[in-house]
C-alpha atoms as a PDB file:
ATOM      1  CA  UNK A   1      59.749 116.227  65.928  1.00  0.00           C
ATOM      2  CA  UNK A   2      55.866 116.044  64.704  1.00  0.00           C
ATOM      3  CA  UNK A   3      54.593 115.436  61.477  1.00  0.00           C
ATOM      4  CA  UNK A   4      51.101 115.221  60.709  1.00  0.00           C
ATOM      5  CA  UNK A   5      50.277 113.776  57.301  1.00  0.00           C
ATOM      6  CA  UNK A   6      47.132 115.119  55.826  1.00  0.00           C
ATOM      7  CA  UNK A   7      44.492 114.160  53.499  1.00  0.00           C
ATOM      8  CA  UNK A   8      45.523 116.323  50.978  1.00  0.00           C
ATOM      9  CA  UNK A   9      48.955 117.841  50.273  1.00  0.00           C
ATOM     10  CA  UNK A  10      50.110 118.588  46.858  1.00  0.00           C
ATOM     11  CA  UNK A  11      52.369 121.181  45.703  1.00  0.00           C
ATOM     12  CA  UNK A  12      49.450 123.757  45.276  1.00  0.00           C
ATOM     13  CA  UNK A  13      48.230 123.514  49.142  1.00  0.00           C
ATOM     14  CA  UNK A  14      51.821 121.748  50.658  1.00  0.00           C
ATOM     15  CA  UNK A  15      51.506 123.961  53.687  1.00  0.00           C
ATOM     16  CA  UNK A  16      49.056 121.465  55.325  1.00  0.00           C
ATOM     17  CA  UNK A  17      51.877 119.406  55.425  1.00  0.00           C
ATOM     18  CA  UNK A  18      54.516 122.328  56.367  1.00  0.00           C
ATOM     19  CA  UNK A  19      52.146 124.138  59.236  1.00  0.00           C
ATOM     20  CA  UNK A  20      51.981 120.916  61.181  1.00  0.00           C
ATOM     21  CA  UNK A  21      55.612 120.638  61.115  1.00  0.00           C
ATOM     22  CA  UNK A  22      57.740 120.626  64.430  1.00  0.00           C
ATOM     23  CA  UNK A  23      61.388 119.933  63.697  1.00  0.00           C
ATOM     24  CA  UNK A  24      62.398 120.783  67.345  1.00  0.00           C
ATOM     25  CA  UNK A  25      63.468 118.011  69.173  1.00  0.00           C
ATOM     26  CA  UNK A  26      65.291 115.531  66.640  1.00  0.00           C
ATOM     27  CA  UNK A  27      65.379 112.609  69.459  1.00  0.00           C
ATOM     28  CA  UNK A  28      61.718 111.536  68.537  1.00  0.00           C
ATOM     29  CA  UNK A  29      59.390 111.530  65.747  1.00  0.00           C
ATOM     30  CA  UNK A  30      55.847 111.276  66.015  1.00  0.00           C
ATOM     31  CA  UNK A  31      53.567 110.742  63.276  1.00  0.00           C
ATOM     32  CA  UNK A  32      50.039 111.117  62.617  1.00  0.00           C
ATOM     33  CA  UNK A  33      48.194 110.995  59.619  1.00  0.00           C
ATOM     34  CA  UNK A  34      44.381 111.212  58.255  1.00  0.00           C
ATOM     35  CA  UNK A  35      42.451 107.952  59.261  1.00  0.00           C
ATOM     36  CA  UNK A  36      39.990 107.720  56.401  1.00  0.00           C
ATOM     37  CA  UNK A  37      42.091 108.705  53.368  1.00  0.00           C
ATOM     38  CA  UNK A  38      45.494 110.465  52.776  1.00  0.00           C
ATOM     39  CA  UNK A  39      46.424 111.975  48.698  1.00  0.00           C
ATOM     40  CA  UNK A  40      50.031 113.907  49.094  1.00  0.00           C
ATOM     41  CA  UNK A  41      52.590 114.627  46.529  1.00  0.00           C
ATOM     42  CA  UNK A  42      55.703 112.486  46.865  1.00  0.00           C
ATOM     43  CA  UNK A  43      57.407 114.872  48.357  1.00  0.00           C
ATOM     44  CA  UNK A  44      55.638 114.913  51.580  1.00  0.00           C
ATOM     45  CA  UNK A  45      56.182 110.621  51.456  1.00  0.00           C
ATOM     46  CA  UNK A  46      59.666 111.506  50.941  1.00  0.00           C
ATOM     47  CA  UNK A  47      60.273 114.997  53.225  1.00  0.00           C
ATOM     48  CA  UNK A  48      58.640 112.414  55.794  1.00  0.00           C
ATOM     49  CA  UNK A  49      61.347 109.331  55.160  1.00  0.00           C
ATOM     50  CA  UNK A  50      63.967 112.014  55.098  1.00  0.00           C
ATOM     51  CA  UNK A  51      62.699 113.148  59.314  1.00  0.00           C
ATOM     52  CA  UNK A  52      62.659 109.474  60.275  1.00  0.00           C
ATOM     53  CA  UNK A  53      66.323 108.721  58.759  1.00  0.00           C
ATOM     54  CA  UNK A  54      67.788 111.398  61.019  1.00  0.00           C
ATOM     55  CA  UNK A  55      65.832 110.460  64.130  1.00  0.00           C
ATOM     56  CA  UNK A  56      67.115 107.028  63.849  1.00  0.00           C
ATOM     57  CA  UNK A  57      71.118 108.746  63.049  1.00  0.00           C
ATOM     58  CA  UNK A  58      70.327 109.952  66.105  1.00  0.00           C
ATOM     59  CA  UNK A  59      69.311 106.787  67.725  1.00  0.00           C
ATOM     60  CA  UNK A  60      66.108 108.999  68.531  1.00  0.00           C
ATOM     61  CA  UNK A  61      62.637 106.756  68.838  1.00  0.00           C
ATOM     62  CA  UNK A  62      60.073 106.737  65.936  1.00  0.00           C
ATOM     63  CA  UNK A  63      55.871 106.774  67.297  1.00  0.00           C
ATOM     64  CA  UNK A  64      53.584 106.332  64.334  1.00  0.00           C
ATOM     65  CA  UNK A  65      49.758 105.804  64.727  1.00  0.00           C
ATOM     66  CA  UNK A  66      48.408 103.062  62.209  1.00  0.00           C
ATOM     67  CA  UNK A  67      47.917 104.133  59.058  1.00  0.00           C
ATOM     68  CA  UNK A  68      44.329 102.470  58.841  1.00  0.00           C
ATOM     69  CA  UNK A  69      43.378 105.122  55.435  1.00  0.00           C
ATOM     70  CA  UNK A  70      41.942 103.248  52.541  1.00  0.00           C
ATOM     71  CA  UNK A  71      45.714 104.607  50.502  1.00  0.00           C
ATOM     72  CA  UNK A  72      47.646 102.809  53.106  1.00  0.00           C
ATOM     73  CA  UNK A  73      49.002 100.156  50.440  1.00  0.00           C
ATOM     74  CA  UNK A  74      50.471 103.395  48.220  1.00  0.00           C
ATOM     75  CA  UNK A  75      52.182 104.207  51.212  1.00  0.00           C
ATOM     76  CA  UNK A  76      53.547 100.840  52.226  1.00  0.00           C
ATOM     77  CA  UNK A  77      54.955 100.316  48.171  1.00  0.00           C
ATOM     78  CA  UNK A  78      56.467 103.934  48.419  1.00  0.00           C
ATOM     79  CA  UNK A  79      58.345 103.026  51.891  1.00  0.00           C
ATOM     80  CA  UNK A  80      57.207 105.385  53.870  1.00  0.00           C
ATOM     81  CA  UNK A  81      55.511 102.808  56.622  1.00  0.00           C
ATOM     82  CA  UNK A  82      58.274 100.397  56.547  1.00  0.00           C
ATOM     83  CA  UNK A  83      60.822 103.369  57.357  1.00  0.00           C
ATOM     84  CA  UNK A  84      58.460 104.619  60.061  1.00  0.00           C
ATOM     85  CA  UNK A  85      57.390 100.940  61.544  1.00  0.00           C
ATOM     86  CA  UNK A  86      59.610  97.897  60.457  1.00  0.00           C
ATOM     87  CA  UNK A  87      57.526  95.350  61.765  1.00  0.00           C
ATOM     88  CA  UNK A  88      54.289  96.929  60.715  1.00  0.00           C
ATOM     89  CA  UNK A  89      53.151  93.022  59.384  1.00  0.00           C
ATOM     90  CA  UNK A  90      51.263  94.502  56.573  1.00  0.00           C
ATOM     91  CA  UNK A  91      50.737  92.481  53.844  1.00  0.00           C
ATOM     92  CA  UNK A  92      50.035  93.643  50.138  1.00  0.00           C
ATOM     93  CA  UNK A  93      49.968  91.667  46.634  1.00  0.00           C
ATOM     94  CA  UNK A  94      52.397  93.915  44.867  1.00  0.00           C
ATOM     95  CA  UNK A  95      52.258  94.463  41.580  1.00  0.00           C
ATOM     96  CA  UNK A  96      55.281  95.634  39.027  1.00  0.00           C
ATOM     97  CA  UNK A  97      56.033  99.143  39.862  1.00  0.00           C
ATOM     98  CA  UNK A  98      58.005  99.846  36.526  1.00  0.00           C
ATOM     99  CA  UNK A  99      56.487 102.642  34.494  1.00  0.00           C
ATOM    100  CA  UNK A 100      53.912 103.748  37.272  1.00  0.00           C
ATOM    101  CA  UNK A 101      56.051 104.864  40.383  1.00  0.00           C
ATOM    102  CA  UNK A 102      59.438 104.962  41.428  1.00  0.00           C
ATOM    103  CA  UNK A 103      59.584 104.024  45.619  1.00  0.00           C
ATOM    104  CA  UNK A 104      61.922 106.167  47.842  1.00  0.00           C
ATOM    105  CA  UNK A 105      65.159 105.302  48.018  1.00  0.00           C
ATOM    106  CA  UNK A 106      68.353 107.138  49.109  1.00  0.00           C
ATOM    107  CA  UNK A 107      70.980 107.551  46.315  1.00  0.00           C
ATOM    108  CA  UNK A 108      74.781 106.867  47.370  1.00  0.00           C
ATOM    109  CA  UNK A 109      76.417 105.961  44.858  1.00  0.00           C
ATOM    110  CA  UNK A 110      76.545 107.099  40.778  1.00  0.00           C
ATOM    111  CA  UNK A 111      75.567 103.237  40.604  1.00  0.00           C
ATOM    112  CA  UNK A 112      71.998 104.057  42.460  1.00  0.00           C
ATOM    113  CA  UNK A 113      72.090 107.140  40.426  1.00  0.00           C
ATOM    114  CA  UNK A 114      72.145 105.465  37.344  1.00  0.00           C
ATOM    115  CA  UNK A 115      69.642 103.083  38.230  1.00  0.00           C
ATOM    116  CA  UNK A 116      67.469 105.625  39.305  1.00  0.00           C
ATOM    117  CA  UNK A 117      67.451 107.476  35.497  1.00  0.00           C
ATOM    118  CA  UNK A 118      67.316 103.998  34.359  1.00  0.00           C
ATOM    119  CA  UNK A 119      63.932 103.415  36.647  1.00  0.00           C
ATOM    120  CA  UNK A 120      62.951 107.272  36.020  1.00  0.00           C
ATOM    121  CA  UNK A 121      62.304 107.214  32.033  1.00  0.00           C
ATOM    122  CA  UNK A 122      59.359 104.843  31.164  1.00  0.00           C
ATOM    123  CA  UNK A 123      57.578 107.522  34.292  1.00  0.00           C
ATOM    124  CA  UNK A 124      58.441 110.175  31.775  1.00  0.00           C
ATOM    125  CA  UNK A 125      56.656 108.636  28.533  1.00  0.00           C
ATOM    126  CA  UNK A 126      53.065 107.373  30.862  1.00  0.00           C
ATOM    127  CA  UNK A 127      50.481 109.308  29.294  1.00  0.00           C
END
């Protein structure tokens, strides 16, 4: 599989994101992104985490350029570079994440569910 993250892709213009899209072979994913600086909708962070979960199911092999773009710490607090590259040794000063974003996560149980909602509300009230 290829996916090529672009600089822009937001649900108005997604199909930067969806015309660069090669779901054939589901033994490798490759990623590439926009150097200089990368604005998508979480959808395409989480469409992307979704590819690399069932590459590794299928004990398939993960190749991700660097993500060297100045939004590279959005995209290391959502999860999306620690799914693609474990030991990426990228260090950030994170800040609380409560009321601003919620990072991806898979939901499993009505446990995770609920602590989802729980996470999900003060995102609903941010002017």
């Amino acid at each position: 599989m290829k996916a090529h993250i672009p600089n822009s892709a937001f649900l108005g213009n997604i199909e930067s994101y969806f015309y660069n899209l090669d779901t054939n072979d589901t033994s490798c994913l490759e990623v590439t992104s926009n150097q200089k600086w990368i604005s998508v909708h979480p959808l395409v962070i989480a469409m992307t985490i979704a590819l690399a979960k069932e590459v590794r199911l299928n004990k398939g092999e993960i190749k991700c350029q660097d993500f060297s773009a100045k939004s590279r710490p959005y995209f290391l607090r959502m999860g999306l570079i620690d799914e693609l590259n474990p030991n990426h040794g990228i260090a950030i000063v994170e800040h609380e994440e409560a009321g601003r974003f919620i990072k991806a996560r898979k939901i499993k149980n009505s446990e995770e569910l609920n602590q989802f909602i729980t996470d999900m509300v003060p995102l609903l009230h941010t002017p």
